[in-house]
N, C-alpha and C. Protein backbone atom coordinates (compact mmCIF):
# COMPACT_ATOMS: atom_id res chain seq x y z
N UNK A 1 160.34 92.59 -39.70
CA UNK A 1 160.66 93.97 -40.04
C UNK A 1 161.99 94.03 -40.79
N UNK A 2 162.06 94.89 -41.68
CA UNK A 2 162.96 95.03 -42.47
C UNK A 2 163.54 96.47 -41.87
N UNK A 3 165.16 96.52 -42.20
CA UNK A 3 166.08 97.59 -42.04
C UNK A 3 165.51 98.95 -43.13
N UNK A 4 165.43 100.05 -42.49
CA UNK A 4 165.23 101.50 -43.50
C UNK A 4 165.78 101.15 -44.61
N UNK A 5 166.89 100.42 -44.92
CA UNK A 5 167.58 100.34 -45.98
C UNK A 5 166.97 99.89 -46.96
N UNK A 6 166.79 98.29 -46.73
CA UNK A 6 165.73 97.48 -47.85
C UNK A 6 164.34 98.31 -47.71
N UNK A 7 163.82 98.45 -46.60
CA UNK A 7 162.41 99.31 -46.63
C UNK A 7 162.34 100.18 -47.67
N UNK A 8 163.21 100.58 -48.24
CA UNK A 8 163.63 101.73 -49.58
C UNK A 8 164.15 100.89 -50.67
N UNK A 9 164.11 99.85 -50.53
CA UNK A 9 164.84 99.25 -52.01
C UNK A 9 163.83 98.61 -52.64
N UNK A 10 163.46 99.58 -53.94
CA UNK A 10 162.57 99.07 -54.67
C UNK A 10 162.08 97.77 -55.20
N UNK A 11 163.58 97.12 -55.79
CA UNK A 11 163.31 95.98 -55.82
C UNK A 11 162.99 94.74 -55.11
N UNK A 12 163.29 94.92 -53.81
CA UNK A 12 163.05 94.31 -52.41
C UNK A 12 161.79 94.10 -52.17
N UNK A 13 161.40 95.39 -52.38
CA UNK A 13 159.94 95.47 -51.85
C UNK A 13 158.78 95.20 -52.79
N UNK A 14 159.23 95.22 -53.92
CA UNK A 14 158.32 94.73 -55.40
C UNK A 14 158.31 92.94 -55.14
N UNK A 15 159.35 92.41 -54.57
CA UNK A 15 159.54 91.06 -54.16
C UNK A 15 158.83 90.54 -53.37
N UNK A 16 158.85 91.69 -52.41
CA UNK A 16 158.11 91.48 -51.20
C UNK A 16 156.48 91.48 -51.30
N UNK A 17 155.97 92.17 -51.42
CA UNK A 17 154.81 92.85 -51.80
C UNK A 17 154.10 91.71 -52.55
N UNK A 18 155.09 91.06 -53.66
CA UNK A 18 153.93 89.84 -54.66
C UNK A 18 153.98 89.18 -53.75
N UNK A 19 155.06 88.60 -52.89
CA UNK A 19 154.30 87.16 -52.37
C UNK A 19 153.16 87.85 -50.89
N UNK A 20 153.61 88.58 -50.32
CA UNK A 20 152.96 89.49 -48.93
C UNK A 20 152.51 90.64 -49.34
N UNK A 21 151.29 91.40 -49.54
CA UNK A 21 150.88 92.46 -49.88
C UNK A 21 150.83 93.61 -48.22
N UNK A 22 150.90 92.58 -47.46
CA UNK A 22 151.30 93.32 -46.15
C UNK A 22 152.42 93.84 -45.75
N UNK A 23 153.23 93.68 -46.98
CA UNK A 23 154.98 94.12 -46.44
C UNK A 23 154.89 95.57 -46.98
N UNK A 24 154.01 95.61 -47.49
CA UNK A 24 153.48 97.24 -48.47
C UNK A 24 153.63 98.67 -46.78
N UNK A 25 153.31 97.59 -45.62
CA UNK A 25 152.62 98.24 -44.39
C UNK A 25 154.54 98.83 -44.04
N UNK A 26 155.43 98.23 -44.69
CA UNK A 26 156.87 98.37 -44.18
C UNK A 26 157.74 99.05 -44.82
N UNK A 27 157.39 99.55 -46.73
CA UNK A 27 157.75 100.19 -47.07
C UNK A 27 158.18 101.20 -47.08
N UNK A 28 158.91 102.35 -47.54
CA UNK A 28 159.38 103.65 -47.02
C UNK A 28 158.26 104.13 -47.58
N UNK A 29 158.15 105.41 -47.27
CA UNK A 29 157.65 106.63 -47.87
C UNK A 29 157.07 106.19 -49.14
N UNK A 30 157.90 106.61 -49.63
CA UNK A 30 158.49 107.19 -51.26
C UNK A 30 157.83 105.70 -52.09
N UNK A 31 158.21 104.35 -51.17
CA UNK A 31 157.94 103.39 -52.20
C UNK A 31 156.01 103.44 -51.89
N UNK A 32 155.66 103.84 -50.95
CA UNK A 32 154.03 103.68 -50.84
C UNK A 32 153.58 104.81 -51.73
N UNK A 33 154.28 105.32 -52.59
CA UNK A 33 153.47 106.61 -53.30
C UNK A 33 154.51 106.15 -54.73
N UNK A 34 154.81 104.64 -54.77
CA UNK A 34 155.37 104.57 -56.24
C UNK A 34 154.09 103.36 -56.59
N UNK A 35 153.58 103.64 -57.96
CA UNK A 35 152.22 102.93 -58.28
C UNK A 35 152.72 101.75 -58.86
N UNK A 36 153.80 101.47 -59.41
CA UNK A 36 153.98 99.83 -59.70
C UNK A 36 154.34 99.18 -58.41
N UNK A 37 154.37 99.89 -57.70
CA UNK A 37 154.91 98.96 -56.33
C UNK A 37 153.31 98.50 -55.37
N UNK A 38 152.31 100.11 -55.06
CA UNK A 38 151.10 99.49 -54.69
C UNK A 38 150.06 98.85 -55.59
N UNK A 39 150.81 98.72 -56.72
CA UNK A 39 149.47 98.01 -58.35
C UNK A 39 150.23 96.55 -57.49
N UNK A 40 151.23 96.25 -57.46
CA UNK A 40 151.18 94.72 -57.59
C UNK A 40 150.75 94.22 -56.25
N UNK A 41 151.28 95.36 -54.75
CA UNK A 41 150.49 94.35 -53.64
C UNK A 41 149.26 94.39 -54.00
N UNK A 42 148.10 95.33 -54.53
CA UNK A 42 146.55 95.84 -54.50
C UNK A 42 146.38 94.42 -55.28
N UNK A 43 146.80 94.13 -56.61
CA UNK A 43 146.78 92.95 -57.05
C UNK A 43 147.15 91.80 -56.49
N UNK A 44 147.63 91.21 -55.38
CA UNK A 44 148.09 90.52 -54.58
C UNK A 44 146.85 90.55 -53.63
N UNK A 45 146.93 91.41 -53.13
CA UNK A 45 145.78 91.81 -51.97
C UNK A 45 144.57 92.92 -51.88
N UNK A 46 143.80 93.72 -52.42
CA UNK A 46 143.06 94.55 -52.38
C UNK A 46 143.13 95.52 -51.16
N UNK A 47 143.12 94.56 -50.02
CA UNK A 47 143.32 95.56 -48.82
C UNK A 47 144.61 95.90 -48.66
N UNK A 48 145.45 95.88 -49.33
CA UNK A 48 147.20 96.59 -49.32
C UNK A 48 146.61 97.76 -49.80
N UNK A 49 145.59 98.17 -50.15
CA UNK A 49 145.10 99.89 -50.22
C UNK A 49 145.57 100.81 -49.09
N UNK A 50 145.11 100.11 -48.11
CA UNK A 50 145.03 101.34 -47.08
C UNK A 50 146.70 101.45 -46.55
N UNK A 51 147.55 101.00 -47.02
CA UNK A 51 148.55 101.65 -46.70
C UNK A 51 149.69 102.18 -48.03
N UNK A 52 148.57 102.21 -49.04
CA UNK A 52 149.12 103.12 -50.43
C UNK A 52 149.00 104.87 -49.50
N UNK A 53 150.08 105.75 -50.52
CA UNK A 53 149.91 107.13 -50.42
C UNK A 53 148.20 107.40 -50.22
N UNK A 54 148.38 108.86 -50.33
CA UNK A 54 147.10 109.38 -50.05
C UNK A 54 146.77 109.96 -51.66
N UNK A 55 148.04 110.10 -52.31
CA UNK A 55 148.04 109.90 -53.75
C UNK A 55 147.00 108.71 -54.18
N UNK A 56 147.83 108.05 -54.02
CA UNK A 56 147.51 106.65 -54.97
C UNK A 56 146.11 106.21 -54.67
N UNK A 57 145.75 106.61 -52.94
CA UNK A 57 144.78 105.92 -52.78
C UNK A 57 143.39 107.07 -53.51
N UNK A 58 143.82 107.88 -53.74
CA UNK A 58 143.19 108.56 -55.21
C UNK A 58 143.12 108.29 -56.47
N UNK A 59 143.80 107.00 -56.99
CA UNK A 59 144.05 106.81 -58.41
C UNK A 59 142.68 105.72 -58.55
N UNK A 60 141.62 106.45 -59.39
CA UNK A 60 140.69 106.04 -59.76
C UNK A 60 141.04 104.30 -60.44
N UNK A 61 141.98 104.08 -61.42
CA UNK A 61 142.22 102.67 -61.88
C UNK A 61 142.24 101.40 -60.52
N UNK A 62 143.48 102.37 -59.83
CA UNK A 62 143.84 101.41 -58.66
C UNK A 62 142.76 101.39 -57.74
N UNK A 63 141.73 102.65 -57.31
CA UNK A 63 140.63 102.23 -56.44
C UNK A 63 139.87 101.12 -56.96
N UNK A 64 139.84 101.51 -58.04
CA UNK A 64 138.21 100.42 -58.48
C UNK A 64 139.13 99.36 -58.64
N UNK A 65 140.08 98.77 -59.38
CA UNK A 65 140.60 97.16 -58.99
C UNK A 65 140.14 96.60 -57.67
N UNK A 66 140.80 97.85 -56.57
CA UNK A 66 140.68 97.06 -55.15
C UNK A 66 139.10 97.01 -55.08
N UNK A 67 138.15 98.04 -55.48
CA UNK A 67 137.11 98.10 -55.07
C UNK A 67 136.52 96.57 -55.24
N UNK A 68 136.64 96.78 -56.74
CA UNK A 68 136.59 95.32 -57.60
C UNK A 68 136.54 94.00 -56.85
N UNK A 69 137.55 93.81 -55.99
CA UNK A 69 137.80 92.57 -55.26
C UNK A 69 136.95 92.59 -54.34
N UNK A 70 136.99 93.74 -53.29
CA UNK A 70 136.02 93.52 -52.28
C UNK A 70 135.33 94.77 -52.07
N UNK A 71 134.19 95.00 -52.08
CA UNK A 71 133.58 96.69 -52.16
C UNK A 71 134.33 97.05 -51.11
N UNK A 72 133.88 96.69 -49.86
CA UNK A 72 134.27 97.58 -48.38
C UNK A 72 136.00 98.56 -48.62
N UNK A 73 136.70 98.43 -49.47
CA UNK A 73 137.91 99.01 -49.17
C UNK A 73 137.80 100.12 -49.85
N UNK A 74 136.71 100.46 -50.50
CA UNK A 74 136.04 101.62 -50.54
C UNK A 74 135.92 103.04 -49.33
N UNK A 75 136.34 102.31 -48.28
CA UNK A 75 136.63 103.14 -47.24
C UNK A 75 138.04 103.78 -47.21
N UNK A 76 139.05 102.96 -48.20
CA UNK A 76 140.20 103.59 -48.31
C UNK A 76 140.37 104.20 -49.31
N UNK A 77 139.51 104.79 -50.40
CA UNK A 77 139.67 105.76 -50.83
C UNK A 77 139.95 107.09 -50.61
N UNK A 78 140.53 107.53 -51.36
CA UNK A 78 141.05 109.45 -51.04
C UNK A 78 139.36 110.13 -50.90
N UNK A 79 139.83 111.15 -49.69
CA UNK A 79 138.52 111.64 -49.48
C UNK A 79 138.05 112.58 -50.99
N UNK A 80 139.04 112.68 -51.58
CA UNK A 80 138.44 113.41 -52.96
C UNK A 80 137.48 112.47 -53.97
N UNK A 81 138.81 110.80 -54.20
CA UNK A 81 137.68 110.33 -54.86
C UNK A 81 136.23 109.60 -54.47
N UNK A 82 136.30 109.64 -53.22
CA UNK A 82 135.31 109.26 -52.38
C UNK A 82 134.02 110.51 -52.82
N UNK A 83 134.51 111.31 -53.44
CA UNK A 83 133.25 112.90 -53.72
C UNK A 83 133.21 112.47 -54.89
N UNK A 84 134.00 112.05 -55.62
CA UNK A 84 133.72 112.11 -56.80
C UNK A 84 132.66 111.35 -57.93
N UNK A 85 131.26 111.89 -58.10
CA UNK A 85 130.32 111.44 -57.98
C UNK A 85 130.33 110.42 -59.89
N UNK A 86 131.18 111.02 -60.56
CA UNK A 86 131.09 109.46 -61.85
C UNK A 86 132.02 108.58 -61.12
N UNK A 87 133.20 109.06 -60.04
CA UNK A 87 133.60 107.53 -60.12
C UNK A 87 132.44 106.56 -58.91
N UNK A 88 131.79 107.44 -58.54
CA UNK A 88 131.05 106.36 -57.20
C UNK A 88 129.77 105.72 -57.76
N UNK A 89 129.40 106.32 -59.02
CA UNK A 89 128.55 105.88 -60.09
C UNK A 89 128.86 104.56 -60.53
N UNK A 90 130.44 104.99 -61.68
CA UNK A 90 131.13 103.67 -61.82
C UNK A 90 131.45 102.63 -60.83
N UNK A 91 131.47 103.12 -60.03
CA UNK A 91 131.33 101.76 -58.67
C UNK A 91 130.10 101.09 -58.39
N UNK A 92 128.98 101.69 -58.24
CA UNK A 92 127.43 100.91 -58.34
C UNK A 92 127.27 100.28 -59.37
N UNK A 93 127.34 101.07 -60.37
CA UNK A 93 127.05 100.28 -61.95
C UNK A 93 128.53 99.07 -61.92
N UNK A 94 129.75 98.77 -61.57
CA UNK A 94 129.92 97.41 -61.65
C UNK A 94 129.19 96.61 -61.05
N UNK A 95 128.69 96.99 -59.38
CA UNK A 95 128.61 96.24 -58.34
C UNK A 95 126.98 96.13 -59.05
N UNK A 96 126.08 96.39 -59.77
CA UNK A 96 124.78 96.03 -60.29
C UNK A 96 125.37 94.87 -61.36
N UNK A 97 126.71 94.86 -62.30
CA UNK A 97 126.50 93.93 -63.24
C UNK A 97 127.31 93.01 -62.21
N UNK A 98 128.04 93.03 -61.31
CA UNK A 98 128.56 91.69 -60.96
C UNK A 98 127.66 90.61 -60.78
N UNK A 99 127.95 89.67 -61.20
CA UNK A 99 127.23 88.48 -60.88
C UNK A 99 127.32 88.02 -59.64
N UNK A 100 125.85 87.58 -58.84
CA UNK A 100 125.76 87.15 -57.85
C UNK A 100 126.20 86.13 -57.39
N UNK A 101 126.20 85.25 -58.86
CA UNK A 101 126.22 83.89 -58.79
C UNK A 101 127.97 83.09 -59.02
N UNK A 102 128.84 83.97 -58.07
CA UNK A 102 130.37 83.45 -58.41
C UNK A 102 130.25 82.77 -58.24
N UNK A 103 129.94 81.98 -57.61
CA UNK A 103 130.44 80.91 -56.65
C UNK A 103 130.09 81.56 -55.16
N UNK A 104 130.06 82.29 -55.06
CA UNK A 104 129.81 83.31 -53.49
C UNK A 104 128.36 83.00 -53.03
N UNK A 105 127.08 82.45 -54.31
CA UNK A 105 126.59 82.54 -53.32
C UNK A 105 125.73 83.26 -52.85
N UNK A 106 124.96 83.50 -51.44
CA UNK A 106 124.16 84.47 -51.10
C UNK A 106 125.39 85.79 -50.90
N UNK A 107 126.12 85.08 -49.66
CA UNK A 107 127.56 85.93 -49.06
C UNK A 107 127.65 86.78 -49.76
N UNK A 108 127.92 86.47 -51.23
CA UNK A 108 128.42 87.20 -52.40
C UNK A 108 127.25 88.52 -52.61
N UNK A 109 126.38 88.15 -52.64
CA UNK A 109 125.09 88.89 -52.55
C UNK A 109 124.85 89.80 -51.64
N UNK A 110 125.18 89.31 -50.41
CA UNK A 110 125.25 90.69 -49.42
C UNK A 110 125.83 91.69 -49.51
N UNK A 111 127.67 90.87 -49.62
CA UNK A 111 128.25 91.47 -50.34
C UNK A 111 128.21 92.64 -51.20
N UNK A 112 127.55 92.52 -52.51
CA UNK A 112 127.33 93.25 -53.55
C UNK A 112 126.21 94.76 -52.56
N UNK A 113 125.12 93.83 -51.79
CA UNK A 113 124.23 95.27 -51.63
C UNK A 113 125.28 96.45 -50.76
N UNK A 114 126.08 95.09 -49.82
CA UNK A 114 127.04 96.46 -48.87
C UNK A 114 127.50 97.33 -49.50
N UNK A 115 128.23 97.06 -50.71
CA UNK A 115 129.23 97.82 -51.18
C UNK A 115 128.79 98.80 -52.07
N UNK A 116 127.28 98.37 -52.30
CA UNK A 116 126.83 99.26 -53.52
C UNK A 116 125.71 100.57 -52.40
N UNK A 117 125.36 99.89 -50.77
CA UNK A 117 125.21 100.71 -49.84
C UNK A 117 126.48 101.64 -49.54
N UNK A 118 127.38 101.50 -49.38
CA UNK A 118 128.60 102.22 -49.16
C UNK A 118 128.80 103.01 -50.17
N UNK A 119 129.19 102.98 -52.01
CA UNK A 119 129.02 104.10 -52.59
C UNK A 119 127.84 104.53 -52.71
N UNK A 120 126.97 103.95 -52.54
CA UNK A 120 125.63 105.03 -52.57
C UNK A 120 125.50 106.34 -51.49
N UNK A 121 125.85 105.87 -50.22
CA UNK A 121 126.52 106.99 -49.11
C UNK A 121 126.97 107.43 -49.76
N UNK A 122 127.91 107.41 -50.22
CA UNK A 122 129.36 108.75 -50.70
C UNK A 122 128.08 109.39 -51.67
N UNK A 123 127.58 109.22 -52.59
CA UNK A 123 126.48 109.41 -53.42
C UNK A 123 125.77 110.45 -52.98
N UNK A 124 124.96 110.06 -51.96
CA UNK A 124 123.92 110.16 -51.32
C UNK A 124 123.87 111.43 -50.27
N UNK A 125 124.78 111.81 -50.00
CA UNK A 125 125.49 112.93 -48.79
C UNK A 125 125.34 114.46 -49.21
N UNK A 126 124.69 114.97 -48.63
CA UNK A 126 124.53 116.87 -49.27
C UNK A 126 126.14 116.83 -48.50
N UNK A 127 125.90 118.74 -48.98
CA UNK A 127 127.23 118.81 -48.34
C UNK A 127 128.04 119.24 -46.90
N UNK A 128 126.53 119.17 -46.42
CA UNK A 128 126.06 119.13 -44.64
C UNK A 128 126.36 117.35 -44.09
N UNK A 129 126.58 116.56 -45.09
CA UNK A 129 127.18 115.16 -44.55
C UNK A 129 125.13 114.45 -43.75
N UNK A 130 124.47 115.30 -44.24
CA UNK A 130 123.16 114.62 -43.66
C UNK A 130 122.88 113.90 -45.43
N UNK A 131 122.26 112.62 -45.09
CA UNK A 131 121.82 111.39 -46.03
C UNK A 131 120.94 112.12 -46.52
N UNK A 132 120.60 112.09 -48.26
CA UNK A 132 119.29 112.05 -48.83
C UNK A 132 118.75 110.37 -48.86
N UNK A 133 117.71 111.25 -49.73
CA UNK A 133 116.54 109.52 -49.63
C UNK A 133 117.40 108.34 -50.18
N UNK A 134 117.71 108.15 -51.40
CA UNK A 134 118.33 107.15 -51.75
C UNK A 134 119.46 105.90 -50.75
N UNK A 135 120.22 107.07 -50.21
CA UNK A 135 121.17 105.71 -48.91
C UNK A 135 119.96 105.07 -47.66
N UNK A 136 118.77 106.45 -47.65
CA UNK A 136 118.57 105.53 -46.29
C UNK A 136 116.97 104.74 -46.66
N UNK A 137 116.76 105.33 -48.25
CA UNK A 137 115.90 103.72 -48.60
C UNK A 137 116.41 102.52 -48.68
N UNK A 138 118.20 102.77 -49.23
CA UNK A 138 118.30 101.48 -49.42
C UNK A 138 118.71 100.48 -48.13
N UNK A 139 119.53 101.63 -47.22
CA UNK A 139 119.62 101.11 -45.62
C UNK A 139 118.15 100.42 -45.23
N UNK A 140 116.99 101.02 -45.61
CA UNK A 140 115.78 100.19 -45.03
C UNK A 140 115.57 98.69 -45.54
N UNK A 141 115.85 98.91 -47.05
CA UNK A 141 115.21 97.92 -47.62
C UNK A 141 116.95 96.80 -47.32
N UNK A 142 117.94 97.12 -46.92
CA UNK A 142 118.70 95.97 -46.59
C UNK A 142 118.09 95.45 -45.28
N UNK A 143 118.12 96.36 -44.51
CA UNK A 143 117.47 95.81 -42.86
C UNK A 143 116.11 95.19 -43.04
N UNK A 144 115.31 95.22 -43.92
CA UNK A 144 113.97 94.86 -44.05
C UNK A 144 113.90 93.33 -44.94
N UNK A 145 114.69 93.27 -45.75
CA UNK A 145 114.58 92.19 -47.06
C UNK A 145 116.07 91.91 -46.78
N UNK A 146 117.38 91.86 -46.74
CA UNK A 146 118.64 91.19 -46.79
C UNK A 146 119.33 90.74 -45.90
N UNK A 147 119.06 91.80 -45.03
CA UNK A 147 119.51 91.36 -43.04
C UNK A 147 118.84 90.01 -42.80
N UNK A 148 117.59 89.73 -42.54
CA UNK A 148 116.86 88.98 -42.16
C UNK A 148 117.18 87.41 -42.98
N UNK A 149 117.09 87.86 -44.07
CA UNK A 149 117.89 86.05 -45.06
C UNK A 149 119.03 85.83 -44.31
N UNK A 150 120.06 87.04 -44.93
CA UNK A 150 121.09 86.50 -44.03
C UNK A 150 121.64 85.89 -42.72
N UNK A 151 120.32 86.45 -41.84
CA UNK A 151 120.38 85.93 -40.64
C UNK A 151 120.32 84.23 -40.81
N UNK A 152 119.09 83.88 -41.25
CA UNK A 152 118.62 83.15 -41.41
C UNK A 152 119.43 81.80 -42.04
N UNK A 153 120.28 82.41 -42.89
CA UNK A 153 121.24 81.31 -43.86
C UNK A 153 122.23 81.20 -42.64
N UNK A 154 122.58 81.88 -41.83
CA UNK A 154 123.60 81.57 -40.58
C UNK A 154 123.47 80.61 -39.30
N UNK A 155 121.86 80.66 -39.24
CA UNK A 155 121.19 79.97 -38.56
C UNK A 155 120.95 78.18 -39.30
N UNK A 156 120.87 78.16 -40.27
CA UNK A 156 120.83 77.00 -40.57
C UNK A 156 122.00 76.75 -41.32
N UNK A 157 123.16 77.27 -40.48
CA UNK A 157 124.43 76.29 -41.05
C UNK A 157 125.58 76.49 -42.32
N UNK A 158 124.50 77.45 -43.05
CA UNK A 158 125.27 77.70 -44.11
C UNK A 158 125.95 79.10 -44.04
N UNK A 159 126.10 79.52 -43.14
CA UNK A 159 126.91 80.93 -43.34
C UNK A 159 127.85 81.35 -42.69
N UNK A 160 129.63 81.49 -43.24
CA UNK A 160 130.20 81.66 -42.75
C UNK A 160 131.56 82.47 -44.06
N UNK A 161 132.36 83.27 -43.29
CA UNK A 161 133.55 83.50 -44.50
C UNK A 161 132.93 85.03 -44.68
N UNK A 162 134.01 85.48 -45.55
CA UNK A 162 133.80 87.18 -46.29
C UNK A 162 132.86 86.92 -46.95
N UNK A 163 132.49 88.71 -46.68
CA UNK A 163 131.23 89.12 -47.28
C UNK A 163 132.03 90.06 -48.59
N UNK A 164 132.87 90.23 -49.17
CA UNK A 164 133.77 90.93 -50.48
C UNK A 164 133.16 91.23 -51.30
C-alpha cells in the first residue's frame, strides 16, 4: 500500500500501473477517472477495468480493448454502455471475426461463444430484464453442442487455463 500522497501522484502511479495493473486498485479518486492512467493498466491488464471510474468504465474505446482481451470483463462495463445496443453489436461482430485458431485452441473457442453469450444478453433483454429468443437459443445450443466438448476435452487431459 501506498501513502494518499503517492496514491495521487500521477506519475507514480502511471509507473505503477505499467509494470502492476493492480496498483490501479490503490489509486486516488481522481487518478481512476484520468484515462491515460486506466488506458495503460487496461493495456497492461484488461481486468484493471473494474477498478476504472464509472466514467471510463463507459468509454466505448477503452471497453472494447479490455473486451478485446478477454470477453467476460464485459461485466465491467458502465450500465449505460452495457444498453448500448451498436456498441454490444460491435462486440459480437469482433468476437464472430476473432479467430479461433490463436493458439487458444478449443479454450479459445469457448471462450469466444461466452463472451459473444454475454453481449448477446445485454442484446437480448426487453426492458422488463426478461430474455428474448436469441440469448436463450444460444444458452441452449452452448449447453447442448459446447458444454459437452468441453467437458470432454477436460476429461481427456487436455483442458486447463483461461477461457478469455
Amino acid at each position: 500500500y501506498a501513502s494518499v500522497q503517492l496514491q495521487g501522484d500521477r506519475g507514480v502511479v502511471l509507473e505503477a500501473v505499467a509494470q502492476n495493473a493492480d496498483a490501479l486498485k490503490h489509486a486516488s479518486e481522481q487518478l481512476r477517472a484520468d484515462r491515460d492512467v486506466v488506458l495503460r493498466a487496461v493495456q497492461q491488464k484488461g481486468d484493471a477495468l473494474k477498478h476504472a471510474s464509472e466514467q471510463l468504465r463507459g468509454d466505448r474505446d477503452l471497453v472494447l480493448g479490455a473486451v478485446k482481451e478477454n470477453s467476460s470483463l464485459l461485466k465491467f462495463a458502465s450500465e449505460q454502455l452495457q444498453g448500448d445496443r451498436e456498441f454490444m453489436l460491435e462486440v459480437v461482430e469482433y468476437l464472430i471475426r476473432r479467430t479461433p485458431d490463436d493458439g487458444s485452441g478449443y479454450v479459445g473457442y469457448v471462450g469466444t461463444v461466452k463472451g459473444m453469450l454475454a453481449a448477446c444478453k445485454f442484446l437480448s433483454l426487453d426492458k422488463k430484464g426478461n430474455k428474448l429468443d436469441l440469448a436463450a437459443r444460444l444458452e441452449e445450443w452452448h449447453e447442448r453442442e459446447a458444454a459437452p466438448k468441453r467437458k470432454k476435452q477436460k476429461t481427456e487431459g487436455g483442458g486447463s487455463g483461461g477461457e478469455g
